[in-house]
Protein backbone atom coordinates (compact mmCIF):
# COMPACT_ATOMS: atom_id res chain seq x y z
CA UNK A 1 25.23 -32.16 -15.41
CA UNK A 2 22.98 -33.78 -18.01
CA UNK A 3 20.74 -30.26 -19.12
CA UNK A 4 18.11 -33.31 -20.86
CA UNK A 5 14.99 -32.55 -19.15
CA UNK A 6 15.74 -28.97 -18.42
CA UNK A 7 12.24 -27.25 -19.35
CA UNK A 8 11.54 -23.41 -20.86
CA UNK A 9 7.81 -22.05 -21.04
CA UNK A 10 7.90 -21.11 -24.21
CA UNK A 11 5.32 -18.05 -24.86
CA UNK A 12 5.09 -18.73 -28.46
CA UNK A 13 3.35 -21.96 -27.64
CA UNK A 14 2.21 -21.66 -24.30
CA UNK A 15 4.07 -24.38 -23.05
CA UNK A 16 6.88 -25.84 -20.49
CA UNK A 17 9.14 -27.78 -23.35
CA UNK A 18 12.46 -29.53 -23.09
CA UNK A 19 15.56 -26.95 -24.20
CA UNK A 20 17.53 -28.46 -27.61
CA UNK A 21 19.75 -26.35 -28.53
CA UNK A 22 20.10 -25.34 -32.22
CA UNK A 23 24.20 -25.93 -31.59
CA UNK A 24 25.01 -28.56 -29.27
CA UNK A 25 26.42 -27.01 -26.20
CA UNK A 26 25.61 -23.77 -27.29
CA UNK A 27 23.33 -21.40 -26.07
CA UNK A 28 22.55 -17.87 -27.96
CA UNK A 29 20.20 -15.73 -25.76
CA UNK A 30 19.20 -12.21 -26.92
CA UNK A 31 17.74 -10.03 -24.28
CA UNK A 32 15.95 -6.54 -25.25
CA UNK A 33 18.16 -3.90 -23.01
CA UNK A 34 17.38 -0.72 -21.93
CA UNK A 35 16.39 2.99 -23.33
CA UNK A 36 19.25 5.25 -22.15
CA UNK A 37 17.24 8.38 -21.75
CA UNK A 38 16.66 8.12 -17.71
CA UNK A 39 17.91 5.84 -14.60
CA UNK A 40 17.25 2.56 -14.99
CA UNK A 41 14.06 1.33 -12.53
CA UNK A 42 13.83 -1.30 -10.01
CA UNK A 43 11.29 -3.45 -12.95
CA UNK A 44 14.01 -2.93 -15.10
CA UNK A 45 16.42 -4.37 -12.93
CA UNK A 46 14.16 -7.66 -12.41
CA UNK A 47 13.42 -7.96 -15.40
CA UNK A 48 17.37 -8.43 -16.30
CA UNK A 49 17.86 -9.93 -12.75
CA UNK A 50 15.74 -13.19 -14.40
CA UNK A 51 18.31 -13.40 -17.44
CA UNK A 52 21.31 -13.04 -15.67
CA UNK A 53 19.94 -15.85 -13.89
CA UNK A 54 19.18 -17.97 -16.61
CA UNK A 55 22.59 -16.80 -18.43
CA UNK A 56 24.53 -17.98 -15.02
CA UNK A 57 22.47 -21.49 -14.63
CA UNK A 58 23.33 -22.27 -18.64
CA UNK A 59 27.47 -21.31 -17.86
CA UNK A 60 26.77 -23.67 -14.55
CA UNK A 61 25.32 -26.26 -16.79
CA UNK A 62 28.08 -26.07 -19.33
CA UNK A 63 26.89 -24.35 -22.11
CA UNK A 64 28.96 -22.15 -23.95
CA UNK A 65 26.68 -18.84 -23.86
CA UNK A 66 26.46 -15.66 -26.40
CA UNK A 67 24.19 -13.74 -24.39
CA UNK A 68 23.30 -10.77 -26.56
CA UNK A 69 21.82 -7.47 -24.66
CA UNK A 70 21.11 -4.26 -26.62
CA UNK A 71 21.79 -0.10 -25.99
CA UNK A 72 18.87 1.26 -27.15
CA UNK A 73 20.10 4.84 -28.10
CA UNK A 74 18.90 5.80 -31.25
CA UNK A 75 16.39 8.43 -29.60
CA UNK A 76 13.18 7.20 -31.71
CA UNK A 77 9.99 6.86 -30.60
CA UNK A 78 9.57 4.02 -27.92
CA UNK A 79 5.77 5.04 -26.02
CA UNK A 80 3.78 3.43 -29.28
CA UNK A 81 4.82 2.22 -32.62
CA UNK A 82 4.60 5.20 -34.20
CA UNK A 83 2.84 8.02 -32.45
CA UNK A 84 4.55 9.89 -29.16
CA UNK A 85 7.83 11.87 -27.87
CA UNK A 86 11.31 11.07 -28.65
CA UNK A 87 12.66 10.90 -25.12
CA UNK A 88 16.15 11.05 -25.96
CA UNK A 89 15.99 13.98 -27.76
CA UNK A 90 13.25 15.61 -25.36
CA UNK A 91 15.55 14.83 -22.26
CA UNK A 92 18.66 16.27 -24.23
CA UNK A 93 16.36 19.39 -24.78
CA UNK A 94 15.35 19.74 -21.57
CA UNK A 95 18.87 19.52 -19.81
CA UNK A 96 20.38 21.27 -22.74
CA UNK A 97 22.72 18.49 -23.78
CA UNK A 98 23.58 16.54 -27.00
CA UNK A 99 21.70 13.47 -26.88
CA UNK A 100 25.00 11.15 -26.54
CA UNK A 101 25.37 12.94 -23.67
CA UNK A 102 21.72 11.69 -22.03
CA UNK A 103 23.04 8.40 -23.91
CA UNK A 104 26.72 8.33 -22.09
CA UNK A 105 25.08 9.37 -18.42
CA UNK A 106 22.31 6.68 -18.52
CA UNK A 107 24.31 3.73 -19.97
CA UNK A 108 27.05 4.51 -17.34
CA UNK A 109 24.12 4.62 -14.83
CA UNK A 110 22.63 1.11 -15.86
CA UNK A 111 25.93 -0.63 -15.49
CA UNK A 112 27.05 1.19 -12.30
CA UNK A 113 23.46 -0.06 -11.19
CA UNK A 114 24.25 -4.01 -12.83
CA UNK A 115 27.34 -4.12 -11.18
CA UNK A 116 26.18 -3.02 -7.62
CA UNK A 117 23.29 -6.19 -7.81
CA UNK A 118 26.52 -8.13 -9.16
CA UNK A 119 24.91 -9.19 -12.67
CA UNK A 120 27.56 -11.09 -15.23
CA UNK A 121 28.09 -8.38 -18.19
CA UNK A 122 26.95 -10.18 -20.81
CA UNK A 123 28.81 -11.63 -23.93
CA UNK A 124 27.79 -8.78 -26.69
CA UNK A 125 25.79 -5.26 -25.91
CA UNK A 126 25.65 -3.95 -28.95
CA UNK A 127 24.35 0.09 -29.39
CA UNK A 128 21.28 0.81 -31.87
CA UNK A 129 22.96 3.14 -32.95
CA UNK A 130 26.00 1.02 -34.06
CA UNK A 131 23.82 -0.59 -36.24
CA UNK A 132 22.03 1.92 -38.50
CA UNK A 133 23.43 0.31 -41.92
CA UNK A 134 22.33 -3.31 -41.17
CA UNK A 135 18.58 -1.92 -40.20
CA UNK A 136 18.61 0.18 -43.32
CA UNK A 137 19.51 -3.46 -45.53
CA UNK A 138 16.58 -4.94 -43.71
CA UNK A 139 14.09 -2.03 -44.89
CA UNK A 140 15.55 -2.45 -48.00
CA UNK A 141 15.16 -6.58 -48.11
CA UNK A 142 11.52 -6.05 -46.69
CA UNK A 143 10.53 -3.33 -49.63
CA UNK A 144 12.12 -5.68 -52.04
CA UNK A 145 10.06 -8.80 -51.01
CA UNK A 146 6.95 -6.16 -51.18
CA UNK A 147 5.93 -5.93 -47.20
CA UNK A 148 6.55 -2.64 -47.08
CA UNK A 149 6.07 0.68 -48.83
CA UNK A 150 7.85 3.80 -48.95
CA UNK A 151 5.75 7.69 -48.55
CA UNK A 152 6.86 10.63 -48.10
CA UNK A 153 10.47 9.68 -46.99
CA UNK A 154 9.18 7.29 -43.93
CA UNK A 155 8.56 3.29 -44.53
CA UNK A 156 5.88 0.97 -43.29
CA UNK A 157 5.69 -2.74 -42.68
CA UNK A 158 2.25 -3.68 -44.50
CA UNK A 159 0.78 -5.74 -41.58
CA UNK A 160 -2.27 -6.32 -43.47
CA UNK A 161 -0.36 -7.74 -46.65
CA UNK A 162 2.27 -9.72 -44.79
CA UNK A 163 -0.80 -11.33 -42.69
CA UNK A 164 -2.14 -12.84 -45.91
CA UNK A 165 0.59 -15.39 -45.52
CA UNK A 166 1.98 -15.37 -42.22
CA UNK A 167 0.11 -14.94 -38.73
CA UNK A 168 0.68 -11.44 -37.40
CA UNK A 169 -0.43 -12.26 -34.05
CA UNK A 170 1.18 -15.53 -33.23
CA UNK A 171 3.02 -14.52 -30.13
CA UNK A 172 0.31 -12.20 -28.42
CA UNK A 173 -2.59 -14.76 -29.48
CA UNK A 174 -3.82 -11.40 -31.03
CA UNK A 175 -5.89 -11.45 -34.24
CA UNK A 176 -5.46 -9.07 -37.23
CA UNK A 177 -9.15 -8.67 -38.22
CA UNK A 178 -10.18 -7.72 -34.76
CA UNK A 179 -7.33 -5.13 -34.22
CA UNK A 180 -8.38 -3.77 -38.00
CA UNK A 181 -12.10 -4.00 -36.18
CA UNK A 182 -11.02 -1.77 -33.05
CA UNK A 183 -9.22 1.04 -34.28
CA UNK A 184 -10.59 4.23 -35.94
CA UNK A 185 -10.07 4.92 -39.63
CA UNK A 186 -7.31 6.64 -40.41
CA UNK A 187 -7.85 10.41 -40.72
CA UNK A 188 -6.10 11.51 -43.60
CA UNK A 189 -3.07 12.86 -41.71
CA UNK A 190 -1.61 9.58 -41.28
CA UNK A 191 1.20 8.02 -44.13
CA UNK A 192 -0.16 4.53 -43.14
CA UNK A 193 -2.47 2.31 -45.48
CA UNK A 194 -3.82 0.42 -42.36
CA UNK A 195 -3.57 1.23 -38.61
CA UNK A 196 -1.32 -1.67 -37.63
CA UNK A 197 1.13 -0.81 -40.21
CA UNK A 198 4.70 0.00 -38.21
CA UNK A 199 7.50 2.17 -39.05
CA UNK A 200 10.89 0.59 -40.51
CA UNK A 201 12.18 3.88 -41.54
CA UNK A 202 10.62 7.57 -40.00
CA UNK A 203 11.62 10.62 -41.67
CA UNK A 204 13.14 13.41 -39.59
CA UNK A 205 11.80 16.18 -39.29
CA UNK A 206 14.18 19.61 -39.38
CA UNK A 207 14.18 19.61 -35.77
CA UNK A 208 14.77 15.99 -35.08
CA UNK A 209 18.52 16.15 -33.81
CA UNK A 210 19.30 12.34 -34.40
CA UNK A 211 19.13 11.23 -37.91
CA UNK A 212 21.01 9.40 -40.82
CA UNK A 213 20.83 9.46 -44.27
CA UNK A 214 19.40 6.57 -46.35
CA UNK A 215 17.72 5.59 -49.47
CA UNK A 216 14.43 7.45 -48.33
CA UNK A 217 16.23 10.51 -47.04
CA UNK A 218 17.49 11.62 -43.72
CA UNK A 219 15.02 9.87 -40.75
CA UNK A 220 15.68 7.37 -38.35
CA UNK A 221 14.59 3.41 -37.53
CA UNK A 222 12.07 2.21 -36.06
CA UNK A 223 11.68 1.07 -32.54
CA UNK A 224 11.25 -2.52 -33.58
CA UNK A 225 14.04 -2.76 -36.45
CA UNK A 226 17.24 -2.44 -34.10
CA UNK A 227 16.66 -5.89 -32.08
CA UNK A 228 16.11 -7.75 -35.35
CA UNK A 229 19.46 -6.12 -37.03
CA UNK A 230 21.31 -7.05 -33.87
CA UNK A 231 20.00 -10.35 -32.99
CA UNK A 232 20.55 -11.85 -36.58
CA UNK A 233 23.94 -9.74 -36.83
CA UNK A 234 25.34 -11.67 -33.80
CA UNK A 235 23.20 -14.90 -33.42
CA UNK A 236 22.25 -15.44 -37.03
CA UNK A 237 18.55 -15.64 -38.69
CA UNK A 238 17.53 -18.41 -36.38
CA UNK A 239 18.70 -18.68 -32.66
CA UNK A 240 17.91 -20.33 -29.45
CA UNK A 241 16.55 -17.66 -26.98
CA UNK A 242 14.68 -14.21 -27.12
CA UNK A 243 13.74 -12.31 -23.59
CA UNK A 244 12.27 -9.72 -22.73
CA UNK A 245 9.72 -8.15 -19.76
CA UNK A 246 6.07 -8.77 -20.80
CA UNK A 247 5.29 -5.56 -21.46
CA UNK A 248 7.45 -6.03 -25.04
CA UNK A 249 5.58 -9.38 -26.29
CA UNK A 250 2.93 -6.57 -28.16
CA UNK A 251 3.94 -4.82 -30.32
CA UNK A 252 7.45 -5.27 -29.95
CA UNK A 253 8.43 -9.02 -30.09
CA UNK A 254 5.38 -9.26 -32.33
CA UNK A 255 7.15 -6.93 -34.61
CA UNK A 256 10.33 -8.33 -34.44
CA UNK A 257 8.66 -12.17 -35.48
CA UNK A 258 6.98 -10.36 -38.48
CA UNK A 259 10.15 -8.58 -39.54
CA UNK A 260 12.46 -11.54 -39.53
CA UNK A 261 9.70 -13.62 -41.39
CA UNK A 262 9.50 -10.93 -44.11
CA UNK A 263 13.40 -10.86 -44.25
CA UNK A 264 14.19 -14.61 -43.80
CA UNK A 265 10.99 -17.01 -44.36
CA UNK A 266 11.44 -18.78 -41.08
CA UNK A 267 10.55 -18.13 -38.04
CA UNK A 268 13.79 -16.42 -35.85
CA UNK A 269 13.52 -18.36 -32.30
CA UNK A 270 13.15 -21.30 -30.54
CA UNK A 271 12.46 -19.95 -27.14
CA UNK A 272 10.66 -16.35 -26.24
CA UNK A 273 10.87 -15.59 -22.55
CA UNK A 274 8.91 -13.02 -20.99
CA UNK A 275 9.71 -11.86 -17.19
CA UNK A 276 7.34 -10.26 -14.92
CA UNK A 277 5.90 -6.98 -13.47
CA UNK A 278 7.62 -5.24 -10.42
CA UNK A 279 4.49 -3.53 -8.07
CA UNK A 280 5.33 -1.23 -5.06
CA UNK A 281 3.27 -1.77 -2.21
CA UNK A 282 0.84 -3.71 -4.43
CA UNK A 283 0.44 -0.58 -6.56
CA UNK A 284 2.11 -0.16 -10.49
CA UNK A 285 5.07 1.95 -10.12
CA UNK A 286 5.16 5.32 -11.14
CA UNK A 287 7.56 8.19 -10.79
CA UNK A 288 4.54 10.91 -11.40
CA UNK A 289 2.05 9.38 -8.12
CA UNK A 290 5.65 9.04 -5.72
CA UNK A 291 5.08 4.92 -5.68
CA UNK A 292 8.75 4.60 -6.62
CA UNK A 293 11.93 4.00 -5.83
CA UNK A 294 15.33 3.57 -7.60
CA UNK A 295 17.55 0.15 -7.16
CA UNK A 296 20.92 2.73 -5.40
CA UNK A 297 18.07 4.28 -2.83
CA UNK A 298 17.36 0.50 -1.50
CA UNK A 299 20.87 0.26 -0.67
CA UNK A 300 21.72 4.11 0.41
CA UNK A 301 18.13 4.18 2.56
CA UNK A 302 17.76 7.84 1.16
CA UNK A 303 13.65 6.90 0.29
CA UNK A 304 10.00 7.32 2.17
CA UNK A 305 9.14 4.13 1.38
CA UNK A 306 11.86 1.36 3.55
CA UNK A 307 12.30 1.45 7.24
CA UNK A 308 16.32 0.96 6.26
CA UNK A 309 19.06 0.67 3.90
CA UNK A 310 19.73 -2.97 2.53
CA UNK A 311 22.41 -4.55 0.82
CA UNK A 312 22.44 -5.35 -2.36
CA UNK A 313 22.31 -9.42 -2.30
CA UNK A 314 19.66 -8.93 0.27
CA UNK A 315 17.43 -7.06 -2.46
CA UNK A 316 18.47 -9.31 -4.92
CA UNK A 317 17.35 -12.76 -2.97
CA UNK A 318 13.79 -11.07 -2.02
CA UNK A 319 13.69 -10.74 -6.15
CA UNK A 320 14.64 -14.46 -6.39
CA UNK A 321 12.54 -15.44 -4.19
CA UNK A 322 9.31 -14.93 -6.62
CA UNK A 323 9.27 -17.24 -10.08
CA UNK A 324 10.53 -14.47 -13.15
CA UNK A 325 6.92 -14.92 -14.89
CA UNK A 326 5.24 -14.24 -11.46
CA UNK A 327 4.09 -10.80 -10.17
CA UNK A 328 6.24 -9.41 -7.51
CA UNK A 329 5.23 -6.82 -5.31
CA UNK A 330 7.63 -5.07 -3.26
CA UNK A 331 7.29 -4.09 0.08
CA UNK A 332 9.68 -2.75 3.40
CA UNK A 333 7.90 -5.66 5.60
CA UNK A 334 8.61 -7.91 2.36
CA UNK A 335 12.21 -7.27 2.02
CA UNK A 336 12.94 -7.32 5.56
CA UNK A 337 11.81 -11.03 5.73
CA UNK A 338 13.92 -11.65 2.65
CA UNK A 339 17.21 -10.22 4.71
CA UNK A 340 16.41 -12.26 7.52
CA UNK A 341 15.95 -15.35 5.06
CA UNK A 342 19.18 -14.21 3.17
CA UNK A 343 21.39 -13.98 6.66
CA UNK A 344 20.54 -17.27 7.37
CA UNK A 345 21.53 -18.85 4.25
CA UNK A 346 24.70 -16.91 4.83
CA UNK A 347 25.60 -17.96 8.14
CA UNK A 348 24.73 -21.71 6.92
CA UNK A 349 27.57 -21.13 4.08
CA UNK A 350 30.08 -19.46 6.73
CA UNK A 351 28.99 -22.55 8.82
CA UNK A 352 30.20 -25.41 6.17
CA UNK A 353 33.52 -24.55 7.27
CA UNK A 354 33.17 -26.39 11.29
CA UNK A 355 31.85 -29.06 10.19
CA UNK A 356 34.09 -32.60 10.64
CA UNK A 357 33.28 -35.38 8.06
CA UNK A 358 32.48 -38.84 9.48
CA UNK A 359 32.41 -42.23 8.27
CA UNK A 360 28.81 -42.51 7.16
CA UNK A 361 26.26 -40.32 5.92
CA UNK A 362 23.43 -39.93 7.91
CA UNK A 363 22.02 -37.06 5.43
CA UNK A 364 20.53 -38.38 1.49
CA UNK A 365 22.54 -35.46 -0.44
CA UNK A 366 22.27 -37.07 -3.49
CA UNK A 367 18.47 -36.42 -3.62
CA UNK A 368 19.13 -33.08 -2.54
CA UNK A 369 21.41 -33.03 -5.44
CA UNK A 370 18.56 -34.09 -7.90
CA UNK A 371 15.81 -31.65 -5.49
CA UNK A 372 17.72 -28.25 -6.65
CA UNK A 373 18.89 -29.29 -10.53
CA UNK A 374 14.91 -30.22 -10.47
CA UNK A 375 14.07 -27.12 -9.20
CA UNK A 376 16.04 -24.93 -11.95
CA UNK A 377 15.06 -27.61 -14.62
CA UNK A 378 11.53 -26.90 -14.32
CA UNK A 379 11.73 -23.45 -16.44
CA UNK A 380 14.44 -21.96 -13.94
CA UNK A 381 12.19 -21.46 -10.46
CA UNK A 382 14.24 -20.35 -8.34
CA UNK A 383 11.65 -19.90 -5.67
CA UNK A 384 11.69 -23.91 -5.30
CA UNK A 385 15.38 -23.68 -5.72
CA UNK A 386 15.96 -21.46 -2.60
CA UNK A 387 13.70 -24.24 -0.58
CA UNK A 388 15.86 -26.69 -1.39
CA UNK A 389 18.96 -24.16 0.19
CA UNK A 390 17.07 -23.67 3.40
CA UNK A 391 16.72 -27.39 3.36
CA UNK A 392 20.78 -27.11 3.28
CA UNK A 393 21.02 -24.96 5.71
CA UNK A 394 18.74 -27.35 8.05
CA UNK A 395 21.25 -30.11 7.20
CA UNK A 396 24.49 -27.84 8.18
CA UNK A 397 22.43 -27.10 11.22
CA UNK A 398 21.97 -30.80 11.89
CA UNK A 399 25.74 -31.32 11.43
CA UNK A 400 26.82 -28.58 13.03
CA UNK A 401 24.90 -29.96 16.22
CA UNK A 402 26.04 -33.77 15.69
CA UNK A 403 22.90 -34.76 15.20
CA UNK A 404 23.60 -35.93 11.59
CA UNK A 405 26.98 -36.50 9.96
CA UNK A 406 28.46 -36.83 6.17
CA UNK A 407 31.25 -38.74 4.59
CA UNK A 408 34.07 -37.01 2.90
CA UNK A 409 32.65 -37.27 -0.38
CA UNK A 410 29.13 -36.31 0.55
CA UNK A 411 30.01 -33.39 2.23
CA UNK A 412 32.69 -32.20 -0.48
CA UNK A 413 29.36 -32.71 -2.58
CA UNK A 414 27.36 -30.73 -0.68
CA UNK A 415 29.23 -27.86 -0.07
CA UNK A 416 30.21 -27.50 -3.38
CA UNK A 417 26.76 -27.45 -4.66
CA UNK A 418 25.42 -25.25 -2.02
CA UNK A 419 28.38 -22.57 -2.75
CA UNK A 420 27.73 -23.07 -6.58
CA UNK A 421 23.97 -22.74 -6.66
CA UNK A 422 24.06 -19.86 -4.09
CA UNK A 423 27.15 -17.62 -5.15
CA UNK A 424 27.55 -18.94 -9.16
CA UNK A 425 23.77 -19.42 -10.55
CA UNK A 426 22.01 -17.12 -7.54
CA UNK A 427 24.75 -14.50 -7.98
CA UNK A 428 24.47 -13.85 -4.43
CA UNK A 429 26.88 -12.21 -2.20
CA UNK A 430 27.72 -12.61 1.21
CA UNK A 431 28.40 -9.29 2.33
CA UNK A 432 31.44 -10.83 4.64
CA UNK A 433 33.17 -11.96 2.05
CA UNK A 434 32.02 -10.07 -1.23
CA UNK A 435 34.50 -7.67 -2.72
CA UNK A 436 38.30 -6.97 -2.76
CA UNK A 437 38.44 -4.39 -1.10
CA UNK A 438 37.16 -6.44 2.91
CA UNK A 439 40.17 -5.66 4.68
CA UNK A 440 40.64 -2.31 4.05
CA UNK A 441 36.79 -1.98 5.22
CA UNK A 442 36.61 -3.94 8.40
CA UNK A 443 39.74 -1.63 9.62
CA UNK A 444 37.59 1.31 8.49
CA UNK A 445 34.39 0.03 10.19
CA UNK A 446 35.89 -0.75 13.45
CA UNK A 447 37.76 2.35 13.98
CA UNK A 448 34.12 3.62 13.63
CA UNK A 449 33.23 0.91 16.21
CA UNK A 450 35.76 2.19 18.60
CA UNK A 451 35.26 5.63 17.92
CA UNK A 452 31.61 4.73 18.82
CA UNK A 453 32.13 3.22 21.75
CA UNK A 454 34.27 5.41 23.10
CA UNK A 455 31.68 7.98 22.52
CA UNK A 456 28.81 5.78 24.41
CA UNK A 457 31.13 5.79 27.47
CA UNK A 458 31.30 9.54 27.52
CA UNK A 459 27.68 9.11 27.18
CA UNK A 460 28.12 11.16 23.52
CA UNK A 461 24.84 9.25 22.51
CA UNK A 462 24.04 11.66 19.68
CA UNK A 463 27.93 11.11 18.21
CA UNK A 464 27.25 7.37 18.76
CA UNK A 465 23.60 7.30 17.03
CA UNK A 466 25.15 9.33 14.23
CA UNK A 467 28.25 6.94 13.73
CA UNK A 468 25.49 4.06 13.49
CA UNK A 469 22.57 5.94 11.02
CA UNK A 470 25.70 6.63 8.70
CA UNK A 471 27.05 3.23 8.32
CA UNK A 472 23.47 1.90 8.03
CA UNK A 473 22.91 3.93 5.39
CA UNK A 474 25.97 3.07 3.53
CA UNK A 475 24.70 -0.87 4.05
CA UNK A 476 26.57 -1.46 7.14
CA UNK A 477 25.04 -3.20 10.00
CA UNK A 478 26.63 -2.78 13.99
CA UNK A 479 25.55 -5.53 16.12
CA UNK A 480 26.27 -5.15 20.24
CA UNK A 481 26.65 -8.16 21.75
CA UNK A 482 28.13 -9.64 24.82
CA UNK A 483 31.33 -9.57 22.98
CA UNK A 484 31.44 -6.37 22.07
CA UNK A 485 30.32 -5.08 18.24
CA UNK A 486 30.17 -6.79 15.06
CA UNK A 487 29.10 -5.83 11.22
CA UNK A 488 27.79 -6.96 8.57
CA UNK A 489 27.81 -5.39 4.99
């Protein structure tokens, strides 16, 4: 598929512009991954959702793909640039473990979590702190090209000094002199020449558990420092795409952009992609008011806020179904449209399979065609993309009727495309066919069935509600019909 006019909003600039590619036919994507200190949240999981998406459209498009995603577990600061907790170390205190531990237990979590929405792992996920010697040669190449300054065994990048000749500023559209207006003067307590100045380098403290040694004495990086080692360890000093959610284009990607500038001269990416906020029941999420729940409770139902349990493609389509740089706000009523949408498309794809090819095409697939590469083309919408599916599943409708019909090369067309768009760059699942284990579950499930219905005729109805509840809240759906009872997963 010619990837020509396939557009990126670029936030650097502001603008939709055609992707080149800084290797022809290669893509390399870096994507700022998760702090291991607690489960990761249903934002998080968006937020990741959009780039797995965007990874799985480039692999569909032909590109070969180094799709770079960090471990952030160096247990630093992450709340502000300098000031706040070290959650790491303050969860390891409070459960009385060794911070690998809180490391080990979350990054197990976030890939148990991945793997459940069915995300592609991506190419490289390198750990912070796997990378402590390349972020201390960066301190060292920014102190040696005078942007930074050394006191009292911690190191600061000297915003003011580095803004003399670059723009700190040129990703947030934020400008030096009026954040140097806003703040308050430094107190006295404070290492830093100017507010904005960052940490490279922090000193430990004696009760700071993580630390390394280094030229300045034992300390630790800096929040911002790890994605630049990383990124130009595995993608080099200039690269095609860097991604993030929103809430890391200030100060982090800011940070990053002034780092690699002090290191380098030149500006380190092409792209920057920023994905969207997650709401709740149009309200921010937040653990401490209740207005949250995790990614596993959508699919166990164990949560105050869903009528039921849902599977985990049906959670993943209602995501989909909202453009990655759009707010989504998520809602029971919300996702329960989505699984209605999302069993359709299903029973469309299960549907391709009746249908007879003919001798002429009544149906203009190769417009279709153009309709859904046009759709992902325009800075991956995926929104417009899943219209052009439900316009599929109108035509399977049509031919499954006889109302329309397809040749043999149309419809090998068509099918193929709305398989590859759905299962391969969606990275949906249809829970009647998803996983290896199906047979072993459907004999399972309908010894439950008969158990069940054997336990209706005895009129058991509390056994029989029971037997249902459970399965729905292990994603399972019983439907009665005149034929007796079917599931879906």
């Amino acid at each position: 598929m010619n990837n020509s006019q396939l557009k990126i909003y670029n936030s650097l600039t502001g603008e939709k512009e055609i992707f080149v590619p800084i290797h022809q036919g290669n893509v390399g994507m870096y994507v700022c991954g998760p702090t291991v200190y607690s489960n990761v949240h249903l934002g998080n999981v968006r937020t990741f959702m959009s780039f797995d998406v965007i990874f799985r459209y480039f692999l569909h498009l032909g590109f070969k793909v180094r799709y770079v995603r960090n471990i952030t577990d160096v247990g630093h600061i992450v709340d502000d640039v300098d000031d706040g907790e070290d959650k790491i170390a303050k969860k390891a205190r409070l459960e009385q473990l060794e911070p690998m531990e809180v490391v080990q237990q979350y990054t197990v979590d976030f890939h148990d979590i991945l793997n459940l929405f069915n995300f592609l792992p991506p190419s490289i996920e390198p750990t912070a702190t796997g990378h402590i010697i390349e972020q201390i040669e960066i301190v060292k190449k920014i102190i040696d090209k005078g942007l930074a300054y050394q006191v009292n065994g911690s190191v600061y990048f000297d915003v003011v000094k580095y803004n003399k000749t670059n723009n700190y500023g040129i990703l947030s559209g934020r400008n030096i002199d009026d954040m140097l207006a806003n703040t308050r003067d430094l107190d006295g307590q404070s290492d830093k020449k100017n507010e904005q100045d960052f940490a490279l380098w922090k000193k430990a403290e004696p009760q700071h558990i993580m630390r390394w040694p280094s030229p300045w004495g034992d300390g630790f990086p800096g929040w911002h420092l790890e994605c630049t080692a990383m990124s130009t360890k595995y993608l080099g000093n200039h690269f095609d795409i860097h991604g993030g959610g929103m809430d890391l284009k200030f100060p982090h990607h800011e940070c990053e952009i002034a780092q690699n500038e002090a290191c380098t001269g030149n500006s380190p990416v092409n792209y920057w992609m920023h994905a969207n906020m997650l709401t709740l029941n149009g309200k921010k999420m937040s653990k401490s008011t209740g207005n949250n729940i995790l990614p596993r409770e959508i699919i166990t139902g164990e949560n105050d806020i869903l009528s039921k349990a849902f599977a985990p493609s049906v959670a993943r389509f209602f995501m989909l179904q909202a453009h990655y740089r759009s707010n989504l706000d998520f809602s029971d009523d919300a996702i329960v449209a989505a699984e209605k949408g999302f069993n359709r498309l299903m029973e469309a794809i299960d549907g391709l399979k009746e249908i007879n090819v003919a001798a002429n095409s009544t149906l203009d697939i190769s417009s279709w065609k153009k309709a859904c590469y046009d759709a992902m083309n325009d800075d991956f919408n995926t929104p417009i993309l899943i219209a052009q599916l439900f316009e599929g599943v109108r035509f399977v409708n049509l031919l499954k009727e006889g109302t329309a019909t397809l040749t043999s090369d149309d419809f090998n067309t068509f099918s193929i495309l709305m398989n590859a768009f759905t299962v391969d760059v969606l990275g949906l699942e249809n829970g009647k066919t998803a996983g290896n284990n199906n047979e072993k579950l459907e004999g399972v499930v309908n010894m439950l069935i008969k158990m069940r219905n054997e336990a209706r005729a005895n009129k058991n109805f509390a056994l029989s509600d029971q037997i249902r509840d459970q399965l729905i809240a292990l994603g399972i759906q019983l439907k009665d019909g005149k034929e007796g009872t079917t599931f879906t997963v």
